[in-house]
C-alpha atoms as a PDB file:
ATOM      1  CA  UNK A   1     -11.607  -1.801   4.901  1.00  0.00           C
ATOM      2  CA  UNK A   2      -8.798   0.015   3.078  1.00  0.00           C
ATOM      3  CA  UNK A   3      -9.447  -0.897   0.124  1.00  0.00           C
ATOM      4  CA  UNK A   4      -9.402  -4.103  -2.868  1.00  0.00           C
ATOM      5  CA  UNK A   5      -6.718  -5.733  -3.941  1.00  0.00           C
ATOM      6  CA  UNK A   6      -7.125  -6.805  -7.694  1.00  0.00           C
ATOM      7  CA  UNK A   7      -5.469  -9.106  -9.847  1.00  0.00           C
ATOM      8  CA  UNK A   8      -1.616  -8.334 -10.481  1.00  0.00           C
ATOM      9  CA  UNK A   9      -1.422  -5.668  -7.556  1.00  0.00           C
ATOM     10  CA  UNK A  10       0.444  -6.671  -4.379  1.00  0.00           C
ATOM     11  CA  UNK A  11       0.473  -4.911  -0.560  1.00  0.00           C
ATOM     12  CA  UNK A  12       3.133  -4.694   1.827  1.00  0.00           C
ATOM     13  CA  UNK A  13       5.884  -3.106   0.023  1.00  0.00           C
ATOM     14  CA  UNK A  14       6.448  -0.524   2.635  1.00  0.00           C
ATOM     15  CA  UNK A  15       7.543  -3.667   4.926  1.00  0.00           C
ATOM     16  CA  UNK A  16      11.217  -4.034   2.687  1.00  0.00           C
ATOM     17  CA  UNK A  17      11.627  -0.359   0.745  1.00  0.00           C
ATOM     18  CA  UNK A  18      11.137   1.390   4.259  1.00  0.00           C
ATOM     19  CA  UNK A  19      11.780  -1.117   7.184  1.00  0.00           C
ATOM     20  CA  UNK A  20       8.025  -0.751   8.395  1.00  0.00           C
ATOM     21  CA  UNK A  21       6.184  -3.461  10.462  1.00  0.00           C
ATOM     22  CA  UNK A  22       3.463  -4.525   9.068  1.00  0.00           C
ATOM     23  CA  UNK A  23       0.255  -2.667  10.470  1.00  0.00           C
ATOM     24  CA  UNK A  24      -2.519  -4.601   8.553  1.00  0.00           C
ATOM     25  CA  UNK A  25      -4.127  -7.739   7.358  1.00  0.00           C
ATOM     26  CA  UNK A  26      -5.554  -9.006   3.901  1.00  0.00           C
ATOM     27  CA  UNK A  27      -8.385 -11.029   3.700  1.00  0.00           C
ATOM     28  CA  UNK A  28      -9.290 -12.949   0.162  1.00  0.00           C
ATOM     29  CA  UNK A  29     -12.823 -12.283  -1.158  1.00  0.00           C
ATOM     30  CA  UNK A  30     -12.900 -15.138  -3.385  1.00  0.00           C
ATOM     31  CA  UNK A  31     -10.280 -17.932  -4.226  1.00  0.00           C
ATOM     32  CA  UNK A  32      -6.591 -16.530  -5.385  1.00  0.00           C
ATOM     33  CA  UNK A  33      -3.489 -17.831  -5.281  1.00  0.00           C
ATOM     34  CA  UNK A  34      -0.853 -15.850  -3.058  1.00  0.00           C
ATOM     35  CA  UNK A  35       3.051 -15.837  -2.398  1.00  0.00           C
ATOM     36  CA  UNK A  36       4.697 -14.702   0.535  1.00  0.00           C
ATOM     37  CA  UNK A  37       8.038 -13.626   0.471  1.00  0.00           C
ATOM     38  CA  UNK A  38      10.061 -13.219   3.378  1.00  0.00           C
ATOM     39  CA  UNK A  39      11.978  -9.554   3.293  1.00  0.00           C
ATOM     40  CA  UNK A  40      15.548 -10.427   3.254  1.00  0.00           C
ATOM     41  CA  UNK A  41      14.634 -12.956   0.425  1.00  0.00           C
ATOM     42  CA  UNK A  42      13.128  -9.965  -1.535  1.00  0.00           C
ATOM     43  CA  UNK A  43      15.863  -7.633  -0.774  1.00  0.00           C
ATOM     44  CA  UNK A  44      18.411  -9.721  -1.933  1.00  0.00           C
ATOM     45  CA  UNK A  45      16.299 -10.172  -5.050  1.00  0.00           C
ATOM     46  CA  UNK A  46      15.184  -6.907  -6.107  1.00  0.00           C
ATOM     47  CA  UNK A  47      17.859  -4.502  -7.685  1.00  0.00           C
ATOM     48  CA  UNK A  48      18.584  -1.100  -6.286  1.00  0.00           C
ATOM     49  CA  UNK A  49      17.528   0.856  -9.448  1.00  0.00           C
ATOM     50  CA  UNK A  50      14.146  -1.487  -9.304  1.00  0.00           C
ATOM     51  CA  UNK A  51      13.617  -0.723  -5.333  1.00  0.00           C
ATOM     52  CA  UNK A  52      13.853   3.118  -6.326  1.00  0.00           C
ATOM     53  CA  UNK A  53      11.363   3.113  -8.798  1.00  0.00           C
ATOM     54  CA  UNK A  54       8.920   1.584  -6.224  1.00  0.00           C
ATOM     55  CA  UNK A  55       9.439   3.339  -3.602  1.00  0.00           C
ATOM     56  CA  UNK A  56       8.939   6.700  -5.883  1.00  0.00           C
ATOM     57  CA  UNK A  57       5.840   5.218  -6.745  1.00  0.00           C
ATOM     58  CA  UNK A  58       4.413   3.641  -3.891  1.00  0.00           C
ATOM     59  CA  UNK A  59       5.266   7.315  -1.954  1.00  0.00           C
ATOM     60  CA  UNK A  60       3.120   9.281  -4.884  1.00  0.00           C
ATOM     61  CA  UNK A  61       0.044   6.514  -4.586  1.00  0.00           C
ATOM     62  CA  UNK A  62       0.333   6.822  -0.360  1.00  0.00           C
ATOM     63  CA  UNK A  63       0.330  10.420  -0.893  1.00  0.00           C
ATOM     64  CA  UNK A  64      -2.147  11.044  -3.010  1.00  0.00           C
ATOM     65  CA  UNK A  65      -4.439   8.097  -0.983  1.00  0.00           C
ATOM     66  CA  UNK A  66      -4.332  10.324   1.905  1.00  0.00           C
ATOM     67  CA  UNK A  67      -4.901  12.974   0.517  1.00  0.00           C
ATOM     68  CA  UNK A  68      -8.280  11.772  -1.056  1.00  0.00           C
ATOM     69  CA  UNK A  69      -8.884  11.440   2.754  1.00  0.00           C
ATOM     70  CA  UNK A  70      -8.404  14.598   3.997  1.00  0.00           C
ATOM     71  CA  UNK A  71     -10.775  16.026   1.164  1.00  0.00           C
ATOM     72  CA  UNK A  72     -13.063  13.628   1.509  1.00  0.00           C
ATOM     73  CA  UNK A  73     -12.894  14.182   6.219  1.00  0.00           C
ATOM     74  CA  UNK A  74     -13.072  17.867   5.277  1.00  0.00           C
ATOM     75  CA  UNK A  75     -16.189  17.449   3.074  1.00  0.00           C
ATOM     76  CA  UNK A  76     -17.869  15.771   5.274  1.00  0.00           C
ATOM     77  CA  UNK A  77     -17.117  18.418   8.383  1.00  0.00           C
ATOM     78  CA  UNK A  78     -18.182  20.614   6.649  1.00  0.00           C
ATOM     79  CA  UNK A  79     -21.441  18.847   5.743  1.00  0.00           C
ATOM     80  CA  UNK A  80     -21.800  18.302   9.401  1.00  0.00           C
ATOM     81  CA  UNK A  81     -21.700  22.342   9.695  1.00  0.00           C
ATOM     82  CA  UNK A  82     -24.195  23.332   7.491  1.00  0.00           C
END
């Protein structure tokens, strides 16, 4: 697991603002409601200005995600060490 999904948040943005495939799967923990939207649809919906601003800050959250990682794989190496 990647991580939880609350109310309000979404995943998959990387699939339109960067022309990814998707690489995962989301499984519901409890009863939600959920919308799919195919790509083109959302690209013809979202503005420019309004992709931009995600993609700035989807980037900073990925970046900052894997970098909690690396700490957290170097901590633990050098647990593993000692």
């Amino acid at each position: 697991m990647i991580g939880v999904i609350k109310a309000g948040q979404w995943i998959g943005e990387e699939v339109f603002l960067m022309d990814l495939p998707i690489t995962y799967n989301a499984i519901a923990g409890e009863n939600c409601k959920l919308l799919k939207i195919h790509v083109q649809d959302f690209k013809e919906c979202v503005p420019e200005d309004v992709k931009k601003r995600i993609l700035k800050k989807v980037t900073r959250k990925k970046i900052r995600w894997i970098r909690d990682r690396l700490e957290e794989l170097h901590e633990s190496r050098l647990a593993i060490a000692n």
